[in-house]
PDB file of N, CA and C in Angstrom:
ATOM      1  N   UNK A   1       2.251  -5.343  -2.037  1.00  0.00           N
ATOM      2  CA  UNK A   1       3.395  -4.826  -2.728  1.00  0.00           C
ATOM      3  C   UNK A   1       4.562  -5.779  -2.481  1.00  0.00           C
ATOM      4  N   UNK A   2       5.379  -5.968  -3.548  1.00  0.00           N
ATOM      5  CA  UNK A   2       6.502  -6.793  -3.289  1.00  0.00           C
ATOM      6  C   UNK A   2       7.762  -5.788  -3.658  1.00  0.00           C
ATOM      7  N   UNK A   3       9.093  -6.242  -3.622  1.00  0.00           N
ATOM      8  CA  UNK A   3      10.187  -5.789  -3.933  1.00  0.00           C
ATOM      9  C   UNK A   3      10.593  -6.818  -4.778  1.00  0.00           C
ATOM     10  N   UNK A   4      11.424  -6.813  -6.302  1.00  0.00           N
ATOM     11  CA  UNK A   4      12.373  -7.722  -6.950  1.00  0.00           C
ATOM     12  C   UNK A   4      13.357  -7.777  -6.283  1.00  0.00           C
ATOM     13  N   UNK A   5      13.739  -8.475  -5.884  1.00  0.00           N
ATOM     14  CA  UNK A   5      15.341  -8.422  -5.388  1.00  0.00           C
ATOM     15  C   UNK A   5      15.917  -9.052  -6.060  1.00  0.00           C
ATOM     16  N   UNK A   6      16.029  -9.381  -7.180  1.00  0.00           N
ATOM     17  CA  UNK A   6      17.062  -9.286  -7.850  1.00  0.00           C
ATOM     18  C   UNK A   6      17.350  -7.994  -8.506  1.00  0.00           C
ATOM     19  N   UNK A   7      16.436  -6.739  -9.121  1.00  0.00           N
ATOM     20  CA  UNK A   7      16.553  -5.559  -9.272  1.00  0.00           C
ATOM     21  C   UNK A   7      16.933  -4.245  -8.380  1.00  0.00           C
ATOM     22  N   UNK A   8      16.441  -4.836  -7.085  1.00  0.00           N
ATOM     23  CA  UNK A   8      16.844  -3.946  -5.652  1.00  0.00           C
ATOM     24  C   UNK A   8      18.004  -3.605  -5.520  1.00  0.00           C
ATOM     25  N   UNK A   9      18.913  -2.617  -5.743  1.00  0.00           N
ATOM     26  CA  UNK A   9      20.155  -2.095  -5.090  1.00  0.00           C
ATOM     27  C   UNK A   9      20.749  -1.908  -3.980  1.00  0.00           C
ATOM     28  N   UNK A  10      19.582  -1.942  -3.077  1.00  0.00           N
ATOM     29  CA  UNK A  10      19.592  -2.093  -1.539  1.00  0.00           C
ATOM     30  C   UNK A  10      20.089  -0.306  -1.204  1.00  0.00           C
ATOM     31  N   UNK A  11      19.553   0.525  -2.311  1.00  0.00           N
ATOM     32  CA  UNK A  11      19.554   2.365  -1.883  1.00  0.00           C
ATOM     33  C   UNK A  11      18.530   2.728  -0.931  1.00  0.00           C
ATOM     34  N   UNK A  12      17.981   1.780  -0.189  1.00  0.00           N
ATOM     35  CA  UNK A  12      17.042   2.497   1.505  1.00  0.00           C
ATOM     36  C   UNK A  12      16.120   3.742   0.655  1.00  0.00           C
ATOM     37  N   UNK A  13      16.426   4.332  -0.381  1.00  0.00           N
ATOM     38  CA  UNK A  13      15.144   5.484  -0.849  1.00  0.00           C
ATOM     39  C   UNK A  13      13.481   4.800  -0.466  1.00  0.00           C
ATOM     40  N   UNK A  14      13.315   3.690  -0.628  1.00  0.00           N
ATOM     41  CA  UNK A  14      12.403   3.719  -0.588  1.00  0.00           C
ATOM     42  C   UNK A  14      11.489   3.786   0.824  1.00  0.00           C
ATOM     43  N   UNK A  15      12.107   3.181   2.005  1.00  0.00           N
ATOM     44  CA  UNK A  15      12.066   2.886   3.444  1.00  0.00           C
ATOM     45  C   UNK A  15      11.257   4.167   3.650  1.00  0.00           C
ATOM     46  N   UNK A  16      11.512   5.729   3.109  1.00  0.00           N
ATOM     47  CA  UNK A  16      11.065   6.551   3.905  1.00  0.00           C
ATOM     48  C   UNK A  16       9.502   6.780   3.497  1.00  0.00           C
ATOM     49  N   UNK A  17       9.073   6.157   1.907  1.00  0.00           N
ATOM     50  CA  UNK A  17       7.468   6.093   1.347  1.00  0.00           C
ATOM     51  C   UNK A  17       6.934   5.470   2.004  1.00  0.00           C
ATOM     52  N   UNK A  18       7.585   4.311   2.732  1.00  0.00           N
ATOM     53  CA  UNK A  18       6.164   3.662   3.486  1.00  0.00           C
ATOM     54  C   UNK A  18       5.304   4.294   4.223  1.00  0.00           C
ATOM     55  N   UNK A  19       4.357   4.446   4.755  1.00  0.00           N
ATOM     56  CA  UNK A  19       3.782   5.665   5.604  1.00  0.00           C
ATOM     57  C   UNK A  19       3.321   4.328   6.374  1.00  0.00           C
ATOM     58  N   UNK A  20       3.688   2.902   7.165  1.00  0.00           N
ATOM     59  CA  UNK A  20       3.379   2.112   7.829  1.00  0.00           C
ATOM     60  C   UNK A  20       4.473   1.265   8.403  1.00  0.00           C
ATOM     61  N   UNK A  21       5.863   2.056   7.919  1.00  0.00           N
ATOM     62  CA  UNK A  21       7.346   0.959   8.197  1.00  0.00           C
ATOM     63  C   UNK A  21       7.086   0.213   7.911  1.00  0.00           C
ATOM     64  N   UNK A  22       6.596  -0.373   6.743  1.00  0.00           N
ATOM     65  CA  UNK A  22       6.819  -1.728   5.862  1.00  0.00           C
ATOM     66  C   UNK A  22       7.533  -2.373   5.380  1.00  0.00           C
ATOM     67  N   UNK A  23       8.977  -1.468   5.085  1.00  0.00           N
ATOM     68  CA  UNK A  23       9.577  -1.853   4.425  1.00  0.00           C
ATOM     69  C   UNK A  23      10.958  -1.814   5.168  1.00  0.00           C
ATOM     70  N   UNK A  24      11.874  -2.596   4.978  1.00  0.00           N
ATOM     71  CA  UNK A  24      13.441  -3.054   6.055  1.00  0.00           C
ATOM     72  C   UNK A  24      14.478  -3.611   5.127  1.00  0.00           C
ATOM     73  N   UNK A  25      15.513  -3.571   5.489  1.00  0.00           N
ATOM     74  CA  UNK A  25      16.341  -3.931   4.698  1.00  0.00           C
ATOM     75  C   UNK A  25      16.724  -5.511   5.099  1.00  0.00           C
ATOM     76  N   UNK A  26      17.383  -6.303   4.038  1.00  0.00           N
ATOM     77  CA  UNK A  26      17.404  -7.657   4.725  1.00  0.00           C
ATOM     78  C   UNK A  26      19.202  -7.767   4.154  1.00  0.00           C
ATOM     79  N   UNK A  27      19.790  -8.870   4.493  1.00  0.00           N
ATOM     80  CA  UNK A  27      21.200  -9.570   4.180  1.00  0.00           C
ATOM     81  C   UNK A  27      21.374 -10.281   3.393  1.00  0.00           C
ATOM     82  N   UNK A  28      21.911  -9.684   2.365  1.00  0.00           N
ATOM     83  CA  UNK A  28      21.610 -11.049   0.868  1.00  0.00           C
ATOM     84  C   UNK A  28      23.131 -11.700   0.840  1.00  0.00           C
ATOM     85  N   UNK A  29      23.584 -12.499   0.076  1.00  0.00           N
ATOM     86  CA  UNK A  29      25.341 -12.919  -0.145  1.00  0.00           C
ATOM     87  C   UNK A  29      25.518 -11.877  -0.266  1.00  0.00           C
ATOM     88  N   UNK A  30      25.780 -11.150  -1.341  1.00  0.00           N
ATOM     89  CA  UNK A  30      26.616 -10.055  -1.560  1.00  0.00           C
ATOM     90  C   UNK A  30      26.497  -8.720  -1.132  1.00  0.00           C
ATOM     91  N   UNK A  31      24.951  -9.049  -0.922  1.00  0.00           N
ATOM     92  CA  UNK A  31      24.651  -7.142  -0.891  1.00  0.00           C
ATOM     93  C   UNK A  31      23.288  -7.198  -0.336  1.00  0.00           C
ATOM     94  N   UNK A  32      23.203  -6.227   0.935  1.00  0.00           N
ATOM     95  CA  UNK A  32      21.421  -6.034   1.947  1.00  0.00           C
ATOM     96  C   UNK A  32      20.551  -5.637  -0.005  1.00  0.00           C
ATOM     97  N   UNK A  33      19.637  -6.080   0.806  1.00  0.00           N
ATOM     98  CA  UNK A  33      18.116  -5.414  -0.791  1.00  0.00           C
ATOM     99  C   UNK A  33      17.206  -5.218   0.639  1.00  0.00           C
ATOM    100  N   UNK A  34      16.136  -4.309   0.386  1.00  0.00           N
ATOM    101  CA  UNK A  34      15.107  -3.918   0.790  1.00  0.00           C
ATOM    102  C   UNK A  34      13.782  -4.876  -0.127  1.00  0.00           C
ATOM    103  N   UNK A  35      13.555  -5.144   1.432  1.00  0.00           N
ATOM    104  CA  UNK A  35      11.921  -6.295   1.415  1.00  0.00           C
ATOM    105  C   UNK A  35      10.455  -5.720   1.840  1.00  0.00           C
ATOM    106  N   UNK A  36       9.622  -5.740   1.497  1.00  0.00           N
ATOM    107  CA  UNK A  36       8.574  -5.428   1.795  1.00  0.00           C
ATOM    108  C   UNK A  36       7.853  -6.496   3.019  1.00  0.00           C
ATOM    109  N   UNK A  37       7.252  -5.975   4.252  1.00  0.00           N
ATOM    110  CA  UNK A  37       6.933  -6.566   5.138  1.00  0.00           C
ATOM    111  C   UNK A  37       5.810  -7.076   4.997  1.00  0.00           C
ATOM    112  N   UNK A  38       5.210  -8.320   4.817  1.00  0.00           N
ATOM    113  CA  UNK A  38       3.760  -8.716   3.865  1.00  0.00           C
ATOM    114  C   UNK A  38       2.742  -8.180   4.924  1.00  0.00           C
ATOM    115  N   UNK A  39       3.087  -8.821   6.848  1.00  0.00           N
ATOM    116  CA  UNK A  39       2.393  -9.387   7.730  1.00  0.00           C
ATOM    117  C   UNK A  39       2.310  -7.152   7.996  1.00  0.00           C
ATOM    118  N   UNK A  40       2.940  -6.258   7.759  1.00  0.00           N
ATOM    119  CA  UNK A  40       2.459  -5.390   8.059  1.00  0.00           C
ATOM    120  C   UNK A  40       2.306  -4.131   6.687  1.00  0.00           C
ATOM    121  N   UNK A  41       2.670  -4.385   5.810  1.00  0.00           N
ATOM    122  CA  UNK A  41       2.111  -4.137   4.582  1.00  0.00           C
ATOM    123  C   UNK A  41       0.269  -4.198   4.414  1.00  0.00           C
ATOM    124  N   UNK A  42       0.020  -2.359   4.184  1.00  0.00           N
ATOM    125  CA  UNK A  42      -1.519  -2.566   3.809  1.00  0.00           C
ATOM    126  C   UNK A  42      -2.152  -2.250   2.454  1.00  0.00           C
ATOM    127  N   UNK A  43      -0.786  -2.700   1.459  1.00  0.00           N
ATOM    128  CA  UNK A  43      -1.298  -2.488  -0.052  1.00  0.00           C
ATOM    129  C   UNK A  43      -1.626  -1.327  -0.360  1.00  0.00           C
ATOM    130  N   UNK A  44      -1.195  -0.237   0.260  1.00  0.00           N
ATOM    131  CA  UNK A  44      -1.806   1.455  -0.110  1.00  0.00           C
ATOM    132  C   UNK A  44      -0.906   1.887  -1.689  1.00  0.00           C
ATOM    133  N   UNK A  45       0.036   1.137  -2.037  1.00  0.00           N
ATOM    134  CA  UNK A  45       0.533   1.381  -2.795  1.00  0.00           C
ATOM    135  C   UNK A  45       1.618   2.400  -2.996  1.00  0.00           C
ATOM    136  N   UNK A  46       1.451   3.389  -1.796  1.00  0.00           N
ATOM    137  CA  UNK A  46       2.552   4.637  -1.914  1.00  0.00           C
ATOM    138  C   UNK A  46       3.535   4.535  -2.258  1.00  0.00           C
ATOM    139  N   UNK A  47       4.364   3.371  -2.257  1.00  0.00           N
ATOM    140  CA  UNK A  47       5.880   3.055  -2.398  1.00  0.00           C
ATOM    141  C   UNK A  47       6.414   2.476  -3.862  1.00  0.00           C
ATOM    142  N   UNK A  48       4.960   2.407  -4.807  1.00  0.00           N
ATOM    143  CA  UNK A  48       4.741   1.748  -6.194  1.00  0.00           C
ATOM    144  C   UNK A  48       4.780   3.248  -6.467  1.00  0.00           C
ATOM    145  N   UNK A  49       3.137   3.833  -6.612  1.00  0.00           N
ATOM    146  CA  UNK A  49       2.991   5.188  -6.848  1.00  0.00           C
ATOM    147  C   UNK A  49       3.925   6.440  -7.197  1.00  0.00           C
ATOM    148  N   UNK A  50       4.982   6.404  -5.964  1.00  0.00           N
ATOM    149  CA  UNK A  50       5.800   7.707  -5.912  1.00  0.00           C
ATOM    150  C   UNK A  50       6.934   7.524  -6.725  1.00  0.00           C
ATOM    151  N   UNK A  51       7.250   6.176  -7.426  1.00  0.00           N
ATOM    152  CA  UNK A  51       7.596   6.359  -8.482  1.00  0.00           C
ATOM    153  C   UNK A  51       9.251   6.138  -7.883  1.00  0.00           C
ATOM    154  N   UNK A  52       9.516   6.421  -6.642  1.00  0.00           N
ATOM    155  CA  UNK A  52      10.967   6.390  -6.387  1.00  0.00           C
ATOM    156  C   UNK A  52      12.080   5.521  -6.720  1.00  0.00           C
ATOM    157  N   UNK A  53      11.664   4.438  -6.784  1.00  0.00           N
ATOM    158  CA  UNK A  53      12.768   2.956  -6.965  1.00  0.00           C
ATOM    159  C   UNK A  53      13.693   4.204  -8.093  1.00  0.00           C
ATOM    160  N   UNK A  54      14.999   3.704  -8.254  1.00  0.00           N
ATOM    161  CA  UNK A  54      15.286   3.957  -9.503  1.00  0.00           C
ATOM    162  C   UNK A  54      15.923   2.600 -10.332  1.00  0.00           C
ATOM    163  N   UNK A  55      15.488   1.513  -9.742  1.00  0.00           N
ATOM    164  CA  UNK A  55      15.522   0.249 -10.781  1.00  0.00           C
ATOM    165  C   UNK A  55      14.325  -0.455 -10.913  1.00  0.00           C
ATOM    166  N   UNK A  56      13.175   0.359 -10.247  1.00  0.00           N
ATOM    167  CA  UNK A  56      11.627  -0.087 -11.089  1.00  0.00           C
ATOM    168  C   UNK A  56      11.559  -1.766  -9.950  1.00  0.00           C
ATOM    169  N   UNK A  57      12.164  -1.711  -9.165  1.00  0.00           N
ATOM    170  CA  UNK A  57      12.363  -3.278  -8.260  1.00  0.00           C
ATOM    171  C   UNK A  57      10.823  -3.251  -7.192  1.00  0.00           C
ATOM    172  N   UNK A  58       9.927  -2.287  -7.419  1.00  0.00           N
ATOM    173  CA  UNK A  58       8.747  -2.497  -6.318  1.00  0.00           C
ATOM    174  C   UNK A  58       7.914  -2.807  -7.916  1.00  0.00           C
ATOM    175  N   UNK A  59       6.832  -3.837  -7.217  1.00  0.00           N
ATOM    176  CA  UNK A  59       5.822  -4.217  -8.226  1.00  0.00           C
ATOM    177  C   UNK A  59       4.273  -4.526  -7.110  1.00  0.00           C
ATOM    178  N   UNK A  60       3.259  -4.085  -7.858  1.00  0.00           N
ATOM    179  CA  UNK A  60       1.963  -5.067  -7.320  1.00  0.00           C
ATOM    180  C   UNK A  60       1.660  -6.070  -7.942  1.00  0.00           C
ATOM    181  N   UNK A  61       2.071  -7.496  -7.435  1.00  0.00           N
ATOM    182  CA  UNK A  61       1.404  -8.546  -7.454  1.00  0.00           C
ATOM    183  C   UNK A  61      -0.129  -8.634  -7.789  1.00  0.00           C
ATOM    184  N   UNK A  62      -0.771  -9.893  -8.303  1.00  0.00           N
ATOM    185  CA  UNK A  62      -2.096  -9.615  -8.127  1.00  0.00           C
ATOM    186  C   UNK A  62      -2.423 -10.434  -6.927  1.00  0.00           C
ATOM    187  N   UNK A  63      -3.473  -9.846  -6.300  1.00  0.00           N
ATOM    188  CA  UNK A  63      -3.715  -9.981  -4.952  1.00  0.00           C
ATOM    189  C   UNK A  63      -4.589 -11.090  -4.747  1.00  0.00           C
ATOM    190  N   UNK A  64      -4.588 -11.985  -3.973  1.00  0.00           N
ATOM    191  CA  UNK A  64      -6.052 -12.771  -3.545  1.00  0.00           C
ATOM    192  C   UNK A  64      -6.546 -12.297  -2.507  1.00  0.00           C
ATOM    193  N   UNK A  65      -7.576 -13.027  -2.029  1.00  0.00           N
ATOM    194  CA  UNK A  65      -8.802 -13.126  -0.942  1.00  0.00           C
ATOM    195  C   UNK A  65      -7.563 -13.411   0.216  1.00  0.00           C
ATOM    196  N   UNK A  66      -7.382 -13.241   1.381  1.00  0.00           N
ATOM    197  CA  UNK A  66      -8.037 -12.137   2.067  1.00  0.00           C
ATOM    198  C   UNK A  66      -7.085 -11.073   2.166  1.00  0.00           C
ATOM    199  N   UNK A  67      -5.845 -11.219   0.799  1.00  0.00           N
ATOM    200  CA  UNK A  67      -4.474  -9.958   0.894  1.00  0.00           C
ATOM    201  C   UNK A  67      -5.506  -8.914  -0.135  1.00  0.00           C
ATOM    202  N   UNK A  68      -6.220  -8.874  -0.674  1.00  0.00           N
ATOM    203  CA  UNK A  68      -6.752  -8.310  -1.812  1.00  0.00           C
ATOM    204  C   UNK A  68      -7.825  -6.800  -0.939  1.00  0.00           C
ATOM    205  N   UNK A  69      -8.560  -7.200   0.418  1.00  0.00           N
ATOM    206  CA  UNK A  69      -8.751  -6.801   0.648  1.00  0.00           C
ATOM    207  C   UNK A  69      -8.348  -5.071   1.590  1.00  0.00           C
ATOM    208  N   UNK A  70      -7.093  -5.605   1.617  1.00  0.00           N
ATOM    209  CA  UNK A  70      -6.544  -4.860   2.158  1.00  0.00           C
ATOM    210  C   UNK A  70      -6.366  -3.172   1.268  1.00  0.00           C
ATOM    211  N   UNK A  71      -5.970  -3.397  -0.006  1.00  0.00           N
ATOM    212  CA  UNK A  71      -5.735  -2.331  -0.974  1.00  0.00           C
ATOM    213  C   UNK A  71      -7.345  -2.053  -1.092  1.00  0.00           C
ATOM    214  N   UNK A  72      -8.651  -2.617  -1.092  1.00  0.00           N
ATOM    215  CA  UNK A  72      -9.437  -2.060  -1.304  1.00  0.00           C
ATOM    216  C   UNK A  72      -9.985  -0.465  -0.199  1.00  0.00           C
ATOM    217  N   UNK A  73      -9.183  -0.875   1.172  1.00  0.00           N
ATOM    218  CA  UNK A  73      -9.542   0.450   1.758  1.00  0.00           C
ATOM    219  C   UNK A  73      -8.073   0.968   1.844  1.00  0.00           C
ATOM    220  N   UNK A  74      -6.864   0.830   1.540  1.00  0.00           N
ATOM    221  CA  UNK A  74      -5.873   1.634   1.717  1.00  0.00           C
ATOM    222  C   UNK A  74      -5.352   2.351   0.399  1.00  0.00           C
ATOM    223  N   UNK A  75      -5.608   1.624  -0.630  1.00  0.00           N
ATOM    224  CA  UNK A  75      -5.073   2.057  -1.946  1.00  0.00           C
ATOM    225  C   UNK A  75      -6.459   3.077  -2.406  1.00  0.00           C
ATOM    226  N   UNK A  76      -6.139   4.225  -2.157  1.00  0.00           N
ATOM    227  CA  UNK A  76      -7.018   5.166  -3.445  1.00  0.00           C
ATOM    228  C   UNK A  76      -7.420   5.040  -4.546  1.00  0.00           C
ATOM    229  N   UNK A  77      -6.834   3.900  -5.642  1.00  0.00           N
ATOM    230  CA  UNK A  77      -6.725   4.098  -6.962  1.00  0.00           C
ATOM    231  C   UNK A  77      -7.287   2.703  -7.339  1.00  0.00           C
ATOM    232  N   UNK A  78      -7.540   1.683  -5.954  1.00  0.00           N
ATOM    233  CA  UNK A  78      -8.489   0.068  -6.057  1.00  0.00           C
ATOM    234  C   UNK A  78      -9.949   0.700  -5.881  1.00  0.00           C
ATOM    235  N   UNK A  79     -10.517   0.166  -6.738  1.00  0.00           N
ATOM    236  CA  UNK A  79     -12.264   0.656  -6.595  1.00  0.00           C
ATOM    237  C   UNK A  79     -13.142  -0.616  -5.041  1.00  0.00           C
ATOM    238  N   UNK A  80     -13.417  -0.007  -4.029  1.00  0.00           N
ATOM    239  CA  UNK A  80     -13.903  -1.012  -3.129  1.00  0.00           C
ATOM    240  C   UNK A  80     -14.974  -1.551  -3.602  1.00  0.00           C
ATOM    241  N   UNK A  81     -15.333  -2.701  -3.020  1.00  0.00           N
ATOM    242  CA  UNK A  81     -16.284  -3.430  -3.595  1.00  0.00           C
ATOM    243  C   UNK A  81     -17.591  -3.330  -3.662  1.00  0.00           C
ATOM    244  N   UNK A  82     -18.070  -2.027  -2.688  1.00  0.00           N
ATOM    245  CA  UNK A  82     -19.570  -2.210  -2.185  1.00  0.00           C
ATOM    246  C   UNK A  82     -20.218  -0.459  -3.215  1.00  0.00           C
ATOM    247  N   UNK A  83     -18.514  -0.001  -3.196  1.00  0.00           N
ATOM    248  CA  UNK A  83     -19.084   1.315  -4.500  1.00  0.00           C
ATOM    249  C   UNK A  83     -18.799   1.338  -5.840  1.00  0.00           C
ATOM    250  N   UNK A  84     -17.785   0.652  -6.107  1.00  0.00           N
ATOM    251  CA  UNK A  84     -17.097   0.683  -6.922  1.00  0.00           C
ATOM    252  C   UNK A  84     -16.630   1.661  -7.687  1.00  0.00           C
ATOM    253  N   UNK A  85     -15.730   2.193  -6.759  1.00  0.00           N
ATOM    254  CA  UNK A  85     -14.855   3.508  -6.870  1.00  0.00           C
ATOM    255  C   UNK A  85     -14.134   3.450  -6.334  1.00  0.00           C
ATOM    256  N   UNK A  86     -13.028   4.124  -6.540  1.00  0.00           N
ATOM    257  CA  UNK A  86     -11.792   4.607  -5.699  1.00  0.00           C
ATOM    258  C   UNK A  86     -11.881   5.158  -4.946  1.00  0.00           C
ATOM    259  N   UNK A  87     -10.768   5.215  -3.843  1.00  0.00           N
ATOM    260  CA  UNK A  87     -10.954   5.892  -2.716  1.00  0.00           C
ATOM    261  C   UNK A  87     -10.887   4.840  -1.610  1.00  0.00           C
ATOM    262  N   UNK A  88     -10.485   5.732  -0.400  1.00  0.00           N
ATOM    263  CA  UNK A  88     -10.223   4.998   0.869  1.00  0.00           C
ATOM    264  C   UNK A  88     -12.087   4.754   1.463  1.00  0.00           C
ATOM    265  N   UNK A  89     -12.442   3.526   1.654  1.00  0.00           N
ATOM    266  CA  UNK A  89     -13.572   3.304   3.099  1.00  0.00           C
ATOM    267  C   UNK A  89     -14.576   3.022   2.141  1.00  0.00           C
ATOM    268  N   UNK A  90     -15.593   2.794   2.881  1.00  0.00           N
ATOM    269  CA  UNK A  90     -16.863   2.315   2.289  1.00  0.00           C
ATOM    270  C   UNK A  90     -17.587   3.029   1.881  1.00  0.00           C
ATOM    271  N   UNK A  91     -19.202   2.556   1.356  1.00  0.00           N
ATOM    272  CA  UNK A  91     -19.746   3.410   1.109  1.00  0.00           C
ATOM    273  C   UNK A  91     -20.046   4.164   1.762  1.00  0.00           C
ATOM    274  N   UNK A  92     -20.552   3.880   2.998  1.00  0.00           N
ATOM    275  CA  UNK A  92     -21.044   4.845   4.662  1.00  0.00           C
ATOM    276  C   UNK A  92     -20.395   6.038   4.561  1.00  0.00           C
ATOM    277  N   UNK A  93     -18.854   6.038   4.480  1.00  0.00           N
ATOM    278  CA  UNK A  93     -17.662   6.883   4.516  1.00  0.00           C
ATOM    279  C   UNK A  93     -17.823   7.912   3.510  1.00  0.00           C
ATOM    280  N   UNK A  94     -17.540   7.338   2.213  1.00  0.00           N
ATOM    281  CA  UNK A  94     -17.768   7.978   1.237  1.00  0.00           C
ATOM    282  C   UNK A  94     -19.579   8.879   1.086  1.00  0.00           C
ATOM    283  N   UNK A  95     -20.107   8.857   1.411  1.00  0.00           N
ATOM    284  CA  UNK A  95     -21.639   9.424   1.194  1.00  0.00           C
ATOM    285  C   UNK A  95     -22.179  10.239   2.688  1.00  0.00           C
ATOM    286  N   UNK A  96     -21.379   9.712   3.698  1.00  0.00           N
ATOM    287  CA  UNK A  96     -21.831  10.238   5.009  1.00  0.00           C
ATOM    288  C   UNK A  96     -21.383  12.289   4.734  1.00  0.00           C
ATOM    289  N   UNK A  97     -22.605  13.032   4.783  1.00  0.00           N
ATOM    290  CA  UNK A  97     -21.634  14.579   4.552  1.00  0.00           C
ATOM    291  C   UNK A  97     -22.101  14.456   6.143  1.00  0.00           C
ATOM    292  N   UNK A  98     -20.805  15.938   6.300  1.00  0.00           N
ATOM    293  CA  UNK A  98     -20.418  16.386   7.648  1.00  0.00           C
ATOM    294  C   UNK A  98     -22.029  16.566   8.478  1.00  0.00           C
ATOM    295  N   UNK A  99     -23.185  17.142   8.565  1.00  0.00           N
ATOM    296  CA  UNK A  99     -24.078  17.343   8.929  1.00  0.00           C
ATOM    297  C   UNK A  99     -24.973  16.070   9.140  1.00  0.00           C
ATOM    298  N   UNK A 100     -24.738  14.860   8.412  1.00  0.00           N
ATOM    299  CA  UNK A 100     -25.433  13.485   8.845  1.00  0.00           C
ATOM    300  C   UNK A 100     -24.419  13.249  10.339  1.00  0.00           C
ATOM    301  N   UNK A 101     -23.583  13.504   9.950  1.00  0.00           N
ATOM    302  CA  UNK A 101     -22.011  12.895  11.339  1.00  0.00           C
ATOM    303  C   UNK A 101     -22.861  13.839  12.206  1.00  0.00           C
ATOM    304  N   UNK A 102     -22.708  15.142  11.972  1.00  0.00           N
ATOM    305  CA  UNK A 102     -23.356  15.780  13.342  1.00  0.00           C
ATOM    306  C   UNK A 102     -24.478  15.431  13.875  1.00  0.00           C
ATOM    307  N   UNK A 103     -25.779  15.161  13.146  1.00  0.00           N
ATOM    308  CA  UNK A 103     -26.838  14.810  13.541  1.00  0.00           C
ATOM    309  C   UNK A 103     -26.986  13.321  13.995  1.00  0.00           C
ATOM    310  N   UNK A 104     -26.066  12.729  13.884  1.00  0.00           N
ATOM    311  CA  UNK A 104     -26.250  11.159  14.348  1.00  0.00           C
ATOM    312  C   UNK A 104     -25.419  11.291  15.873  1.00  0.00           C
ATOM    313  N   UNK A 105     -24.479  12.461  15.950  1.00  0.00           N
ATOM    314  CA  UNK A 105     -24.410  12.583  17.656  1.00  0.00           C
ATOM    315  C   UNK A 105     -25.841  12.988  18.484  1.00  0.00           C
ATOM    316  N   UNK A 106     -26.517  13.949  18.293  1.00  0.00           N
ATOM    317  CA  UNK A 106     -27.459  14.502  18.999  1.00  0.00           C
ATOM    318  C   UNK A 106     -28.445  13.585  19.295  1.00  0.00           C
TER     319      UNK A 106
END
């Protein structure tokens, strides 16, 4: 996820969607804008999603190898690669029901 900053108003609304503190405000000439933190940013998208900006200043980039991977298990709405579906985790995750989990303790 990135921020425009040239569209950014620097209104902090968005700081509270991150669900990873990704996002901080920085010091521009005239006026702080809110940046997206790349190195702790995990592409879940929540801060695109919820729709909050009210100058539309968050965007998804298209992603490469090895940032690309990241939205495949955090973003719900990226299909991972090994199911190709949406959703958080792999296939294991996705197909494991509660009673395989139990029986693989015993």
């Amino acid at each position: 996820m990135l921020i425009d900053k040239e569209k950014c108003n620097g209104c902090e609304i968005c700081h509270a969607y991150c669900p990873v503190g990704a996002i901080t405000t920085i010091a521009g000439r005239d006026v702080s804008v809110s940046e997206i933190l790349q190195g702790d940013c995990v592409e879940c998208g929540v801060c695109l999603r919820s729709g909050i900006c009210p100058t539309g200043a968050i965007f998804m980039p298209e992603l490469k190898w090895p940032r690309s991977i990241r939205a495949e298990f955090s973003n719900p709405l990226v299909p991972h690669r090994s199911t190709k579906e949406g959703g958080r985790g792999t296939e294991e995750m996705k197909t494991t029901t509660l009673q395989d989990a139990l029986d693989g303790l015993i």
